[in-house]
Protein backbone atom coordinates (compact mmCIF):
# COMPACT_ATOMS: atom_id res chain seq x y z
CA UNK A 1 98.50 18.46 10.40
CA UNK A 2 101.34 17.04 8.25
CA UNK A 3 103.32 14.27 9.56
CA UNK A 4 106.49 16.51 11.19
CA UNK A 5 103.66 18.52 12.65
CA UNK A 6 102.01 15.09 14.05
CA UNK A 7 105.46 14.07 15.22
CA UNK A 8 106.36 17.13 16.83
CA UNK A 9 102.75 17.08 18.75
CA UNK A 10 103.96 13.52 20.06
CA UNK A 11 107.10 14.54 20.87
CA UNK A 12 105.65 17.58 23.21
CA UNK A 13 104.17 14.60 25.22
CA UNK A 14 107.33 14.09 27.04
CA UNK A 15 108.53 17.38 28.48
CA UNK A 16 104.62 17.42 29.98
CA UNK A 17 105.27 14.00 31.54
CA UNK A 18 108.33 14.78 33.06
CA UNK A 19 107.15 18.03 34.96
CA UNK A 20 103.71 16.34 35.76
CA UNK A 21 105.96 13.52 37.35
CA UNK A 22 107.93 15.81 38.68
CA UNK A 23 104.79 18.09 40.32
CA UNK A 24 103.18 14.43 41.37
CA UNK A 25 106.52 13.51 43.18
CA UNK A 26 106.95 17.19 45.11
CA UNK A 27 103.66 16.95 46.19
CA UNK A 28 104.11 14.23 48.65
CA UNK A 29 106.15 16.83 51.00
CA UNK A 30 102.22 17.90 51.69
CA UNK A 31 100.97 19.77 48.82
CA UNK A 32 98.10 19.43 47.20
CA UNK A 33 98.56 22.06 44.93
CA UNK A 34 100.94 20.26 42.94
CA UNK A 35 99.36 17.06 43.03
CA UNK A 36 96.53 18.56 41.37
CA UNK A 37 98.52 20.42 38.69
CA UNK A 38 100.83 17.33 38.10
CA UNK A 39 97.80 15.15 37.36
CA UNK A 40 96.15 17.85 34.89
CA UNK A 41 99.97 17.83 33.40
CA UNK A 42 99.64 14.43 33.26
CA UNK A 43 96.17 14.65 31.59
CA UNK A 44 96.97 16.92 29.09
CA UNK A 45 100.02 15.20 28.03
CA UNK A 46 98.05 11.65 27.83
CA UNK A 47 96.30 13.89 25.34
CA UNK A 48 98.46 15.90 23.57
CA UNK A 49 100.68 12.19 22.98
CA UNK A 50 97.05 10.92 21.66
CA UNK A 51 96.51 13.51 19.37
CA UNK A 52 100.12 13.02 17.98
CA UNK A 53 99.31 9.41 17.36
CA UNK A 54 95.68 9.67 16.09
CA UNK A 55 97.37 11.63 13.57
CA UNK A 56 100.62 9.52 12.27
CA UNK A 57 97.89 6.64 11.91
CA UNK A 58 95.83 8.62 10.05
CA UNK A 59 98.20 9.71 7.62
CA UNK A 60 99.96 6.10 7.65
CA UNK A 61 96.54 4.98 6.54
CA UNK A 62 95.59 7.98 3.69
CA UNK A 63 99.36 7.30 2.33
CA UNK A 64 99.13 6.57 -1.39
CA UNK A 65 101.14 3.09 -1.00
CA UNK A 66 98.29 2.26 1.47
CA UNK A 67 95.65 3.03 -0.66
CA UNK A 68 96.63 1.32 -3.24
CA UNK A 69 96.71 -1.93 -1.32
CA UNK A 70 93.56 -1.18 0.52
CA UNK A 71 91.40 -0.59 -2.68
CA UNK A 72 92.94 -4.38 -3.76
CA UNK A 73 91.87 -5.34 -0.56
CA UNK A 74 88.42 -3.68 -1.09
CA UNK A 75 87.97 -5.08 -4.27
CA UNK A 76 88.29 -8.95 -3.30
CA UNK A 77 85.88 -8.16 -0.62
CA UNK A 78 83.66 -6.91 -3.50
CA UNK A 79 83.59 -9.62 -6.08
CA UNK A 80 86.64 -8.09 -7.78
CA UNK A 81 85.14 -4.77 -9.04
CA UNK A 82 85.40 -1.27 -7.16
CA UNK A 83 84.75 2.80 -7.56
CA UNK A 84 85.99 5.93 -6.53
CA UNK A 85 83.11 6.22 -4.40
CA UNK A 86 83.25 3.05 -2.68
CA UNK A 87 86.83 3.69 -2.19
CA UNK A 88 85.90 7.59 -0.72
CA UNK A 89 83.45 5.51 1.51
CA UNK A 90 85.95 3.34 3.17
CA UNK A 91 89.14 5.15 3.68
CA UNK A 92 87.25 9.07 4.36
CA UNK A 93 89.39 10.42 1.56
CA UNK A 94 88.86 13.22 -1.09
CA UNK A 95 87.22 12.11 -4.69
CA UNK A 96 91.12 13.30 -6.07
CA UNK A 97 92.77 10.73 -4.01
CA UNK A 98 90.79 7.82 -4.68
CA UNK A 99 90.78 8.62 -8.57
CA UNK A 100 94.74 8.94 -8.01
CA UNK A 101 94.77 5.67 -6.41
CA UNK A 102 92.44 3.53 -8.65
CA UNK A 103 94.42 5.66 -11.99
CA UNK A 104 97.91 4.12 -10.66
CA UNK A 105 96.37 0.65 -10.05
CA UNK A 106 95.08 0.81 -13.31
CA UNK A 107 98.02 2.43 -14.71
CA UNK A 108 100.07 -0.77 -13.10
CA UNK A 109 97.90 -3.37 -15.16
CA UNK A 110 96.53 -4.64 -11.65
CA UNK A 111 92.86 -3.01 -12.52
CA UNK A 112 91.04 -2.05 -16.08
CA UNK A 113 89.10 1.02 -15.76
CA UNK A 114 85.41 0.28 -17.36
CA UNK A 115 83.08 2.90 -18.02
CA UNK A 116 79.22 1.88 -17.01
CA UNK A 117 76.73 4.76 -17.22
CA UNK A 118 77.92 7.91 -15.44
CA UNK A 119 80.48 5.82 -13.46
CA UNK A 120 84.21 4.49 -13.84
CA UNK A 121 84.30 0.89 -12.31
CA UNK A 122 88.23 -0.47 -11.59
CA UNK A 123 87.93 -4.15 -12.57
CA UNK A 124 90.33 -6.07 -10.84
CA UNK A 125 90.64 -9.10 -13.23
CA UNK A 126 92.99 -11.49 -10.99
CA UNK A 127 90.48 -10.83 -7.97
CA UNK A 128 87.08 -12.07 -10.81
CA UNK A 129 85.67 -15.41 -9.93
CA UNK A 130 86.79 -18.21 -12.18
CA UNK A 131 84.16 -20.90 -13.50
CA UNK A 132 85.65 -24.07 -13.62
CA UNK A 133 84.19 -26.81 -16.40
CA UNK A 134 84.62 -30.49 -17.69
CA UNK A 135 85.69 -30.64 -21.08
CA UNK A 136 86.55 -33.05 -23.85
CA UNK A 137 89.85 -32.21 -25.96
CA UNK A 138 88.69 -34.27 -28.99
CA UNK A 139 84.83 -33.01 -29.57
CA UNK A 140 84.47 -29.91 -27.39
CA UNK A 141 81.72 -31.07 -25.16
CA UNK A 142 81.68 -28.97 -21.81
CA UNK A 143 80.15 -30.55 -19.04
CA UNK A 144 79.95 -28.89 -15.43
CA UNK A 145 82.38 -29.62 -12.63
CA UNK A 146 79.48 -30.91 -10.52
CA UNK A 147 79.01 -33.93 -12.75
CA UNK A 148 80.98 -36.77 -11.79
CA UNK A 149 82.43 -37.80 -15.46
CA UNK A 150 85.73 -38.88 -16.17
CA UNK A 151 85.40 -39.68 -19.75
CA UNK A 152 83.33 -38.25 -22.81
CA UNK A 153 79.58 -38.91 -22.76
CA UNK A 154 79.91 -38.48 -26.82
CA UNK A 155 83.66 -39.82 -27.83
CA UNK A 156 84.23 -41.72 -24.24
CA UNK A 157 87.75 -39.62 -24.34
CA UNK A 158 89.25 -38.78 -20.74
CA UNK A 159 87.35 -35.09 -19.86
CA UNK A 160 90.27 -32.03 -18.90
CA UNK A 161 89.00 -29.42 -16.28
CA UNK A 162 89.44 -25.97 -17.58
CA UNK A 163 88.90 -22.73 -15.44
CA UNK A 164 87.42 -19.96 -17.73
């Protein structure tokens, strides 16, 4: 179903509400008859309205705008780094619109495609963890962040923190 077909399924909802309403409220002259066909009216239209909405979800999800944010999404939940398959896995989608997605990402400068054996990986380089690290401007020394130096075991100059 396309989306004017998942509308128009939605929209159908209504008219069954109003005559299974309408059979609910006639029945209370006595008939049971009509209370019984307004409630499966009202069934089927709880379902048909369902359907409709399933649907537009569905295809609000699988649009390519939301793809694209979803495999970002993916990504930082990965470490940064993400395939078409992993991508297919997550959203249910055909191998052609994951590749489309990933290709535009990529194609934006968000992600840097990276062949690795019989695989394209999407690197997402702002989502990569950074290493942080003491070091000394004057004679290069690189200490780690878990030290608690302020100044140059070797020069006794004030240490920077750089993020590599």
């Amino acid at each position: 179903m396309k989306k004017a077909t998942a509308v128009f399924v939605s929209l159908l909802s209504i008219p069954l509400y109003l005559i299974g309403f309408l059979f609910v409220i006639a029945s209370g002259s006595g008939g049971t008859s009509r209370l019984l066909a307004g409630l499966g009216l009202l069934v089927v239209a709880t379902a048909v309205l369902l359907l409709g909405r399933n649907r537009l979800r569905r295809l609000a999800e699988i649009d390519p705008d939301s793809l694209k944010t979803g495999a970002v999404e993916l990504a930082q939940r990965l470490g940064g780094e993400l395939t078409v398959a992993q991508l297919r896995a997550e959203y249910r989608i055909s191998e052609k619109q994951a590749t489309d997605a990933l290709e535009q990402l990529a194609a934006e400068g968000s992600a840097v495609r990276e062949q690795r054996e019989q695989r394209a990986v999407y690197v997402f380089t702002g989502l990569l963890p950074s290493k942080a690290e003491r070091t000394c401007p004057y004679c290069g020394t690189k200490l780690p962040i878990r030290d608690a130096l302020h100044k140059c075991p070797n020069c006794g100059a004030n240490l920077e923190i750089s993020k590599t």
